[in-house]
C-alpha atoms as a PDB file:
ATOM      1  CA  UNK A   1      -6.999 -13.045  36.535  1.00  0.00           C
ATOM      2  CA  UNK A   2      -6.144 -13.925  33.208  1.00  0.00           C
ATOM      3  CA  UNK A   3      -5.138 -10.844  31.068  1.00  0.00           C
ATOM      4  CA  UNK A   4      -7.890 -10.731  27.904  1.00  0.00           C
ATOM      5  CA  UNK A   5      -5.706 -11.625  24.586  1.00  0.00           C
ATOM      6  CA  UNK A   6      -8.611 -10.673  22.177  1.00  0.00           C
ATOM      7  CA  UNK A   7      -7.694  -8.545  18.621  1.00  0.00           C
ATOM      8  CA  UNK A   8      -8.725  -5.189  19.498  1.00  0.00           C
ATOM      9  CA  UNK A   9      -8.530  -4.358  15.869  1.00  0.00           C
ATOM     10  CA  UNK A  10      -6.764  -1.194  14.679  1.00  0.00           C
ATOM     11  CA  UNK A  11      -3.063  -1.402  12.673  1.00  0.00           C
ATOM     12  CA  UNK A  12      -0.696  -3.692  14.544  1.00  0.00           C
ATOM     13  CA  UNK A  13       1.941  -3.246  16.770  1.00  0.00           C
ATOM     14  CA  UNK A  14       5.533  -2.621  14.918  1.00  0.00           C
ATOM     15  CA  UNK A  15       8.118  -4.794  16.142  1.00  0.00           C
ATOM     16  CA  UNK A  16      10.712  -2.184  16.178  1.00  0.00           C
ATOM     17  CA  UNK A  17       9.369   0.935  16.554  1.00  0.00           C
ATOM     18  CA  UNK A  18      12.133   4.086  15.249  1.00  0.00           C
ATOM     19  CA  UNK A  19      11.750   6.466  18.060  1.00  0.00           C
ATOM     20  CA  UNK A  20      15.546   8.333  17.544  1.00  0.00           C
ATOM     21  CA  UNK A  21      15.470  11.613  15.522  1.00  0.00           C
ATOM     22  CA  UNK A  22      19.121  12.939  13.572  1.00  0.00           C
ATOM     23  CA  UNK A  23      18.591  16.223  12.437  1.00  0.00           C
ATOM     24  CA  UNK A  24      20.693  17.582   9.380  1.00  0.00           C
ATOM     25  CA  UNK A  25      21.922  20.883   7.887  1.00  0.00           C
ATOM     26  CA  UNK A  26      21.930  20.965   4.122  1.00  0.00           C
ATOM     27  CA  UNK A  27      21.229  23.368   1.659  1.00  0.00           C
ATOM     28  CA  UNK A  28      17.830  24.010   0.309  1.00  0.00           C
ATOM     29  CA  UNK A  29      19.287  22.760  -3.031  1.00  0.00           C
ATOM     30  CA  UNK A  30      20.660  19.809  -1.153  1.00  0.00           C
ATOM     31  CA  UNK A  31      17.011  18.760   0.219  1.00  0.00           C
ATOM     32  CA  UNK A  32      15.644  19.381  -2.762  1.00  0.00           C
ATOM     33  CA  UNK A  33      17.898  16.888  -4.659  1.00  0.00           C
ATOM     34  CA  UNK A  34      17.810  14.357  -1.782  1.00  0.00           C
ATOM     35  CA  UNK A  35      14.376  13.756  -1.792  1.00  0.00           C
ATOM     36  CA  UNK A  36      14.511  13.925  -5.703  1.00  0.00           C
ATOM     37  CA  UNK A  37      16.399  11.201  -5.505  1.00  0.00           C
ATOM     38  CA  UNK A  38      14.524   9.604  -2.763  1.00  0.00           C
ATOM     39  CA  UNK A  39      11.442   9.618  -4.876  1.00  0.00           C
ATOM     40  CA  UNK A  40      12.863   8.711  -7.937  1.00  0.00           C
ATOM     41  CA  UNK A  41      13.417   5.499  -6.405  1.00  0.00           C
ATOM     42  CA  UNK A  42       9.772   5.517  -4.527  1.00  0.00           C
ATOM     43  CA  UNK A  43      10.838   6.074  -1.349  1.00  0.00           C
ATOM     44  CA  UNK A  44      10.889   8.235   1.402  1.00  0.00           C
ATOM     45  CA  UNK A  45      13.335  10.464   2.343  1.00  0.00           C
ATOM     46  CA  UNK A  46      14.073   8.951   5.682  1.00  0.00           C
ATOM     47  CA  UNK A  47      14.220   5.399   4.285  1.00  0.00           C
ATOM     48  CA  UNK A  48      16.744   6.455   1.521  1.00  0.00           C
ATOM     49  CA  UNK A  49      18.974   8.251   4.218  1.00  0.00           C
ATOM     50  CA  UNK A  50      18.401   5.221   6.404  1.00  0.00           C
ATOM     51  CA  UNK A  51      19.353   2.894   3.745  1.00  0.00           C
ATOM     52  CA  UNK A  52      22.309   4.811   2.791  1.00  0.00           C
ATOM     53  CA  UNK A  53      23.983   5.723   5.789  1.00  0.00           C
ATOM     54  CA  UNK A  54      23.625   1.605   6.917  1.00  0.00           C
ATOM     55  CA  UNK A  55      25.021   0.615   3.551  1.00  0.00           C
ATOM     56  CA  UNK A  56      26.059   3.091   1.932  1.00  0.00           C
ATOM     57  CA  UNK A  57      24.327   2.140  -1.367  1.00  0.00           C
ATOM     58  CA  UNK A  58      20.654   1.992  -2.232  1.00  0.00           C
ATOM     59  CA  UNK A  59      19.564  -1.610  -3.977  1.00  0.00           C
ATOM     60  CA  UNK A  60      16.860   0.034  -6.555  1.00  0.00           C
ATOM     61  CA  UNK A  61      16.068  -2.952  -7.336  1.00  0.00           C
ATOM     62  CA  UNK A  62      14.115  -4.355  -4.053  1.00  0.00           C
ATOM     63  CA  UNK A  63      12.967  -0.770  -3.471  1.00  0.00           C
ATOM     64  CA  UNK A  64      11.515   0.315  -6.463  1.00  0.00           C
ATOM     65  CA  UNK A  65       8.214  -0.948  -7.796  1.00  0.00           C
ATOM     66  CA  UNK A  66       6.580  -0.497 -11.528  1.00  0.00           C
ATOM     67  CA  UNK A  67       3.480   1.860 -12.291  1.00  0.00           C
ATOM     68  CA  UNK A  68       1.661  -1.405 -12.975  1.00  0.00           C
ATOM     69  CA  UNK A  69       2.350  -2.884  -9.807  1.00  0.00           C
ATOM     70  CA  UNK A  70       1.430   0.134  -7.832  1.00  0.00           C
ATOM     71  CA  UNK A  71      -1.923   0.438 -10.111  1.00  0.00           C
ATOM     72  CA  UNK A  72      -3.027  -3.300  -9.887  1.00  0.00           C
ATOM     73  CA  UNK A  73      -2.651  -2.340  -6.104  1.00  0.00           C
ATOM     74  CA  UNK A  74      -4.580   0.466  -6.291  1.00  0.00           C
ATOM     75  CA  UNK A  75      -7.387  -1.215  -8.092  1.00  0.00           C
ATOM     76  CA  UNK A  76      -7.678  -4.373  -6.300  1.00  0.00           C
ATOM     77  CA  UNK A  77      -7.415  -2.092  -2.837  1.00  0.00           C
ATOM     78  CA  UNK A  78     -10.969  -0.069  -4.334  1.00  0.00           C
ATOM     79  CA  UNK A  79     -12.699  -3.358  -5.183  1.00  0.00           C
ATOM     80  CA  UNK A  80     -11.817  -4.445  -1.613  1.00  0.00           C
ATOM     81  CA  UNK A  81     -13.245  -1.691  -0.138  1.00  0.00           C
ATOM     82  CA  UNK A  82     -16.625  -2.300  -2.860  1.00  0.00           C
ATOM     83  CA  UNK A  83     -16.872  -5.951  -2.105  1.00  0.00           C
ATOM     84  CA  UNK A  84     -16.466  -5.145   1.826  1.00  0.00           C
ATOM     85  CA  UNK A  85     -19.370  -3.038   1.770  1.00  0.00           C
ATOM     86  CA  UNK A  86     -21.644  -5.453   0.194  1.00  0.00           C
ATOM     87  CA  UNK A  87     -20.830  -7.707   2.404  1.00  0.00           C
ATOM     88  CA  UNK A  88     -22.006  -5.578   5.144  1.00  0.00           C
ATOM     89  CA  UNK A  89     -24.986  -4.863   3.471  1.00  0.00           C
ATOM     90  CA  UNK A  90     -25.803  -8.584   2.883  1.00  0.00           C
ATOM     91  CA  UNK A  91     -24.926  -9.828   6.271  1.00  0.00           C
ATOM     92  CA  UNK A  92     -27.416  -6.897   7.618  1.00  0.00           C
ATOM     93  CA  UNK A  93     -29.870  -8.959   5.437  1.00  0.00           C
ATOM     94  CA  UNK A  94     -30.610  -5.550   3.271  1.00  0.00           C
ATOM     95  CA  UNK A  95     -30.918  -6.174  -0.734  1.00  0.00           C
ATOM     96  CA  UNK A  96     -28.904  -4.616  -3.539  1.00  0.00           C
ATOM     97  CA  UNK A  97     -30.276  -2.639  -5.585  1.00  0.00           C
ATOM     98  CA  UNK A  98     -30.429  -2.663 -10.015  1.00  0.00           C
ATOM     99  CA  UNK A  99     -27.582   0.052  -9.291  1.00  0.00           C
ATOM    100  CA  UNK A 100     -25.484  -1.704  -6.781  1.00  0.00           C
ATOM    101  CA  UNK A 101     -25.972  -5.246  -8.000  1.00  0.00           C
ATOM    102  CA  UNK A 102     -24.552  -3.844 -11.935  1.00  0.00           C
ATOM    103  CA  UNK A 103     -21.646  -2.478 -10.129  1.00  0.00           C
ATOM    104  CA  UNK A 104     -20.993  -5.956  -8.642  1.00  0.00           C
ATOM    105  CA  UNK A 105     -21.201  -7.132 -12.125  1.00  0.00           C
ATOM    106  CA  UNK A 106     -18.667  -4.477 -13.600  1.00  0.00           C
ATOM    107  CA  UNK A 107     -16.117  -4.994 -10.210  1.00  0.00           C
ATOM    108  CA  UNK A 108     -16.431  -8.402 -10.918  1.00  0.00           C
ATOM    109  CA  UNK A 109     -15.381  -8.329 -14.116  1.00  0.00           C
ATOM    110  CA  UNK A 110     -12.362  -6.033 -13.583  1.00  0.00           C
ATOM    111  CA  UNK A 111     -11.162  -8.363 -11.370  1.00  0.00           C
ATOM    112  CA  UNK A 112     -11.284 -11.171 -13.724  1.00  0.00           C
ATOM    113  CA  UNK A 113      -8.913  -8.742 -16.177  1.00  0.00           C
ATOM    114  CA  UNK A 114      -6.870  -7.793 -13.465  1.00  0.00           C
ATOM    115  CA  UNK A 115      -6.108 -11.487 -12.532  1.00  0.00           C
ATOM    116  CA  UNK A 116      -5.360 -12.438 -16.061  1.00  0.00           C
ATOM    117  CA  UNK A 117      -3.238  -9.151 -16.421  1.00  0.00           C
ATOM    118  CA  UNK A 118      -1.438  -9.848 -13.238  1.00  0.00           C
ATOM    119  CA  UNK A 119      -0.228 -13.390 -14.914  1.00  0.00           C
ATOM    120  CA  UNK A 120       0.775 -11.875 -17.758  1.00  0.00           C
ATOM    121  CA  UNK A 121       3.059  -9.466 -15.518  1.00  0.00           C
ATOM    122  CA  UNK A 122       4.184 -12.895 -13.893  1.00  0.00           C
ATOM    123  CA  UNK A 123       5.161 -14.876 -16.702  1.00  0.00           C
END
């Protein structure tokens, strides 16, 4: 029989998949400056050991990403989530409401900024 190939949905599958633990010793003063460091370069504390026992440097440049970045993200994530919703609600063949169809008109105008924003960042 032939095996069924459909998307199941969910997250997918990593391709490598870490599975190997190495425990250290340090110093509480030691963590605590490690994953200061760690952060200050938005990551996490095992991808900055990771990183820097493989290389022994850390690039900050690939790694670290600007507060606009990371809020454009945030916002266009949240009117993903909005316009996902309506979506539902309109294939369901339910109407919008005053209230829902005036947030359409506010989300769709923050995305509208955001795009022009976002080519500003670009140029």
């Amino acid at each position: 029989m032939e095996e069924d190939k459909r998307n199941k949905g969910g997250r997918p599958r990593k391709k490598i998949k870490k599975e190997c633990y190495i425990t250290i010793k340090c110093t509480a003063y030691e963590k605590k400056v490690i994953e200061a460091k760690a952060k200050a370069i938005h990551l996490n504390t095992s991808e900055y050991l990771r990183e820097l026992g493989q290389t022994g440097k850390i690039n900050q440049q690939n790694k670290a990403l600007s507060k606009e970045v990371l809020s454009m993200t945030g916002t266009l994530n949240h009117l993903a989530a909005n316009l996902n919703q309506i979506a539902k609600k309109r294939n369901g063949l339910e109407e919008l409401n005053a209230i829902e169809r005036a947030n359409l008109n506010v989300q769709s105008i923050e995305v509208k900024q955001l795009a022009t924003l976002i080519k500003e960042k670009l140029r």
